[in-house]
Protein backbone atom coordinates (compact mmCIF):
# COMPACT_ATOMS: atom_id res chain seq x y z
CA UNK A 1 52.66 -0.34 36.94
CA UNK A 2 55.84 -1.55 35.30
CA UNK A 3 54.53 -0.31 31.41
CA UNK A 4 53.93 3.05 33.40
CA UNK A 5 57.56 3.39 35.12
CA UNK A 6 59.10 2.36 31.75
CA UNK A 7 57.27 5.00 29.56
CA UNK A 8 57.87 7.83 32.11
CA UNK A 9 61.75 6.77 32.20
CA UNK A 10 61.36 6.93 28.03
CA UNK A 11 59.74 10.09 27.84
CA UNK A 12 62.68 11.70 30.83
CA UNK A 13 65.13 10.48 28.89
CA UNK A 14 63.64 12.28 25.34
CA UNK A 15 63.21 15.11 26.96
CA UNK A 16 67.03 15.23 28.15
CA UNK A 17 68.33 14.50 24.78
CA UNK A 18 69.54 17.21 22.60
CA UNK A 19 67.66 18.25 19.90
CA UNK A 20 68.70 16.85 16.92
CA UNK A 21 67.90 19.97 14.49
CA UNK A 22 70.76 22.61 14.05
CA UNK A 23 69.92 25.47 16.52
CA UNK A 24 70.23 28.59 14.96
CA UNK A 25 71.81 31.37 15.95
CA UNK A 26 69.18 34.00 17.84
CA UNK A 27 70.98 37.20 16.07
CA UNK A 28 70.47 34.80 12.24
CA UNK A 29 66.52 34.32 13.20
CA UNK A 30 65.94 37.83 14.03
CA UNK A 31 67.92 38.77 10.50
CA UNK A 32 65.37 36.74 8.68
CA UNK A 33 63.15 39.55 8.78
CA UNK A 34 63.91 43.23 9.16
CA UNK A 35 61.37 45.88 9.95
CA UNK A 36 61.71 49.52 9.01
CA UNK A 37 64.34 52.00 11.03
CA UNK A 38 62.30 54.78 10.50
CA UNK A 39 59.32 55.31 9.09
CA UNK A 40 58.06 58.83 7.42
CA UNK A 41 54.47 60.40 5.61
CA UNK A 42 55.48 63.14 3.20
CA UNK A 43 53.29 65.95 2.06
CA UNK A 44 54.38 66.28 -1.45
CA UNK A 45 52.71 70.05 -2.11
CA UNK A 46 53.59 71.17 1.45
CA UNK A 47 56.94 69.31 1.80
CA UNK A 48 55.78 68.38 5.32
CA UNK A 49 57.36 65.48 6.43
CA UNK A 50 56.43 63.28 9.83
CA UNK A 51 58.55 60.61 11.61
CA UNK A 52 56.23 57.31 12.92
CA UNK A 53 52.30 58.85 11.83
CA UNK A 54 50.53 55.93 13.63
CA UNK A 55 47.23 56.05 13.07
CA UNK A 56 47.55 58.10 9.49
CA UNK A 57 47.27 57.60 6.50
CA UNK A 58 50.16 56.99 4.55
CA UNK A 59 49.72 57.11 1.13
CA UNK A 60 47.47 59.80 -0.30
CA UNK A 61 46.48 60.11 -3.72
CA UNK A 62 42.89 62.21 -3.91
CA UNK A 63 43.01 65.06 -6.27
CA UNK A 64 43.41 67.71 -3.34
CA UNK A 65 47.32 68.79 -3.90
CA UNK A 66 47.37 69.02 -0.01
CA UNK A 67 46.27 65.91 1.30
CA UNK A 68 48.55 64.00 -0.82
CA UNK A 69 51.80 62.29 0.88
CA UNK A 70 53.60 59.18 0.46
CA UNK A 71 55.49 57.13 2.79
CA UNK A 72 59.56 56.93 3.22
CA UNK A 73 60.59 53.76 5.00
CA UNK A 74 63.85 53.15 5.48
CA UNK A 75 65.61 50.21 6.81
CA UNK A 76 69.15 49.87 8.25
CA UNK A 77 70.94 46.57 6.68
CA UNK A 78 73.86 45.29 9.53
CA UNK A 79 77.28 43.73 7.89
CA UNK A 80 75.98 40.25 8.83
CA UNK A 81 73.65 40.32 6.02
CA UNK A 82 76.54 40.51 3.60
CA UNK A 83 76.55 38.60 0.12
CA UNK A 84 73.22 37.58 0.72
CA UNK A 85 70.07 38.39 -1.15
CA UNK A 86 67.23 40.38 0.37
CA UNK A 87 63.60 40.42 -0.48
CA UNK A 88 60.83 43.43 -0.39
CA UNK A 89 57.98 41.82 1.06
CA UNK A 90 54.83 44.11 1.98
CA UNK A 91 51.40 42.41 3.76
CA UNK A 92 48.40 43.91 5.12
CA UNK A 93 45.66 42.59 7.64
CA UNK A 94 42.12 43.19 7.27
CA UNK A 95 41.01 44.31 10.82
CA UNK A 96 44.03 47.11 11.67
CA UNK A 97 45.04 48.39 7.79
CA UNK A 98 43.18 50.39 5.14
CA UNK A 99 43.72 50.27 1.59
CA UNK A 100 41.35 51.63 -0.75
CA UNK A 101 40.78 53.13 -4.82
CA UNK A 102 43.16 51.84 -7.06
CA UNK A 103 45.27 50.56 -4.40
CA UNK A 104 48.19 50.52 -6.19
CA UNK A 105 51.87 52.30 -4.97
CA UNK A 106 54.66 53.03 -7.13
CA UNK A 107 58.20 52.10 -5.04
CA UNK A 108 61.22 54.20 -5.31
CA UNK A 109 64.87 53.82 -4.17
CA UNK A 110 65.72 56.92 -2.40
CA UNK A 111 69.38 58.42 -3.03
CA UNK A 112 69.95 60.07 0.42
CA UNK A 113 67.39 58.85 3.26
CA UNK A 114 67.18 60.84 6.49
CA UNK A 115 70.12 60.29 9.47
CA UNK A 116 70.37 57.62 12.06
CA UNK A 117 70.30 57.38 15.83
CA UNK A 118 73.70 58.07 15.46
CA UNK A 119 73.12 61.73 15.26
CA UNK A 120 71.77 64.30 18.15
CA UNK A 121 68.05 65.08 18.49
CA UNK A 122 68.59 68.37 17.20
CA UNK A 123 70.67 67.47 14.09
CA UNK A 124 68.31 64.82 13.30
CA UNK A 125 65.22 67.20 13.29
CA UNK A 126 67.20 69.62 11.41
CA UNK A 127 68.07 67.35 8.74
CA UNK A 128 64.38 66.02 8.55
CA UNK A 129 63.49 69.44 8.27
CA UNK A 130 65.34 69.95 5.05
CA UNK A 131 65.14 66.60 3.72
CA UNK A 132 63.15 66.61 0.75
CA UNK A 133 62.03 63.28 -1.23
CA UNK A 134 61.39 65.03 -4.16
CA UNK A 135 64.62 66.02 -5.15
CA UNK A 136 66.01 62.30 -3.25
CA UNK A 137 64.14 60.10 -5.27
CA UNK A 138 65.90 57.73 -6.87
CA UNK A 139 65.00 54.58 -9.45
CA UNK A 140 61.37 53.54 -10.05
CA UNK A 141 62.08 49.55 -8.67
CA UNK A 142 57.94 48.44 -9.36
CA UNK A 143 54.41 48.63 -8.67
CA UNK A 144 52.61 46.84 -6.05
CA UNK A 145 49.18 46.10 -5.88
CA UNK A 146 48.34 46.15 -2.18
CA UNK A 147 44.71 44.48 -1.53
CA UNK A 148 43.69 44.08 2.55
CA UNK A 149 44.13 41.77 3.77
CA UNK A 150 47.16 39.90 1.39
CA UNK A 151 50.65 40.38 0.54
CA UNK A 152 51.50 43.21 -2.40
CA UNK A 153 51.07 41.82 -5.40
CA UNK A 154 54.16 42.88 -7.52
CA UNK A 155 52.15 44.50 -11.10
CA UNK A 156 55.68 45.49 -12.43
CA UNK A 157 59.01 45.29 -11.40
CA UNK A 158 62.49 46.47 -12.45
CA UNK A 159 66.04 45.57 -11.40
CA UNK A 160 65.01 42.83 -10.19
CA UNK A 161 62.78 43.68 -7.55
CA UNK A 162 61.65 42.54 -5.03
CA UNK A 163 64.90 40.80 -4.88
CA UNK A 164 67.74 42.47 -4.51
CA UNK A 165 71.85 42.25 -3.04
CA UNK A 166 71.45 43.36 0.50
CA UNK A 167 73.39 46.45 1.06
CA UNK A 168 74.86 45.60 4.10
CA UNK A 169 75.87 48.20 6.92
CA UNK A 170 74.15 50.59 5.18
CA UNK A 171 70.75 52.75 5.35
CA UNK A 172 68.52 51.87 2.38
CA UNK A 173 65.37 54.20 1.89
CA UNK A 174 62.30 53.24 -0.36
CA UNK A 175 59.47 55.60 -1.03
CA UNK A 176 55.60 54.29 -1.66
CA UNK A 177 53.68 57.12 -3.96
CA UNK A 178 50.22 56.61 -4.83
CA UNK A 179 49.28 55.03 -8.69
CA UNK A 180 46.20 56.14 -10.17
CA UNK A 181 43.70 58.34 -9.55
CA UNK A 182 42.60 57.94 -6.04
CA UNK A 183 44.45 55.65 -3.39
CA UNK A 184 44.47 55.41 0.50
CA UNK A 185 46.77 53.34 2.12
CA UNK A 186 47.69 52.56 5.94
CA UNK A 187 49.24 49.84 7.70
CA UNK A 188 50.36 49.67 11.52
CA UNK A 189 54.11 50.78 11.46
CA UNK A 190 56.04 48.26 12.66
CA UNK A 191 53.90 45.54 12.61
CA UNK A 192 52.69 45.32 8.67
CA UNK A 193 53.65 47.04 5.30
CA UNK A 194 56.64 46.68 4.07
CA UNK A 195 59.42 44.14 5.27
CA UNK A 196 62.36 42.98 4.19
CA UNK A 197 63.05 39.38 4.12
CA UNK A 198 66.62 37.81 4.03
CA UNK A 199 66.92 34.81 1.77
């Protein structure tokens, strides 16, 4: 009866006790990893271009000219993140994502992504509307190899991607075009694909 009363007051008073590993910050944990701001499938030979295409395809290389998209992901760094480094980071899962052919994407940096929230509905469709990656794409940072279910597999990189200084309080936008012949690629928005990791 005694060992009982004694262990009971022992395991009271370790739960009371602080915890002896730093807490973190909540707004530092949810930095660690940042999900796209927006995420976009282009037509390339219609110029089409459609904001969050759950359930799509994303990345389209068949052959047939109009098919064929890519994706535009963009992601919106805050000033916290500033002087650190930042890493691309891109995973699939087998039961919800598709990736098929050579599944292989090129990535590109893209020179002027489409607006923020900051903007009004109407402005922000307008500028969608005549935003075109084509003419916005910007350096050729790699290839990724992107096998379900697995992380990419980085075939070449330049720049020094995946790593890279994060830009903070500003809007970076990467595109993911097909490599090879034929590719399919989709991955639930939000919840797979690409990521970017803080280091």
């Amino acid at each position: 009866m005694k060992l009982a009363a004694i262990l009971a007051s022992a395991a009271a008073v370790a739960l009371a006790a602080p915890n002896s590993l730093p807490e973190r910050n909540i707004k530092d944990r949810q930095l660690d990893l940042m999900y796209p701001h927006r995420t976009f499938r282009y037509w390339i030979n219609t110029q089409e271009l459609k904001e969050d295409p759950q359930d799509q395809l994303l990345v389209v290389k068949n052959g047939n000219p109009d098919d064929e998209s890519s994706c535009i992901v963009t992601f919106d760094f805050p000033p916290e993140v500033e002087g650190k480094t930042c890493r691309l980071v891109f995973d699939l899962w087998k039961d919800r994502d598709h990736s098929t052919g050579t599944q292989t994407a090129d990535v590109f940096t893209v020179i002027d992504p489409p607006l923020d929230d900051s903007v009004s509905v109407q402005t922000l469709k307008q500028n969608v509307a005549e935003w075109r990656p084509a003419h916005s794409r910007d350096q050729h940072q790699g290839r990724v190899k992107l096998p379900v279910p697995g992380p990419a597999e980085w075939i070449e990189s330049y720049h020094g991607y995946p790593e890279f200084p994060c830009p903070a309080g500003q809007l970076l936008g990467l595109e993911y075009v097909g490599a090879g012949d034929r590719v399919e690629v989709r991955w639930d928005i939000g919840v797979t694909g690409p990521r970017v990791q803080v280091l």
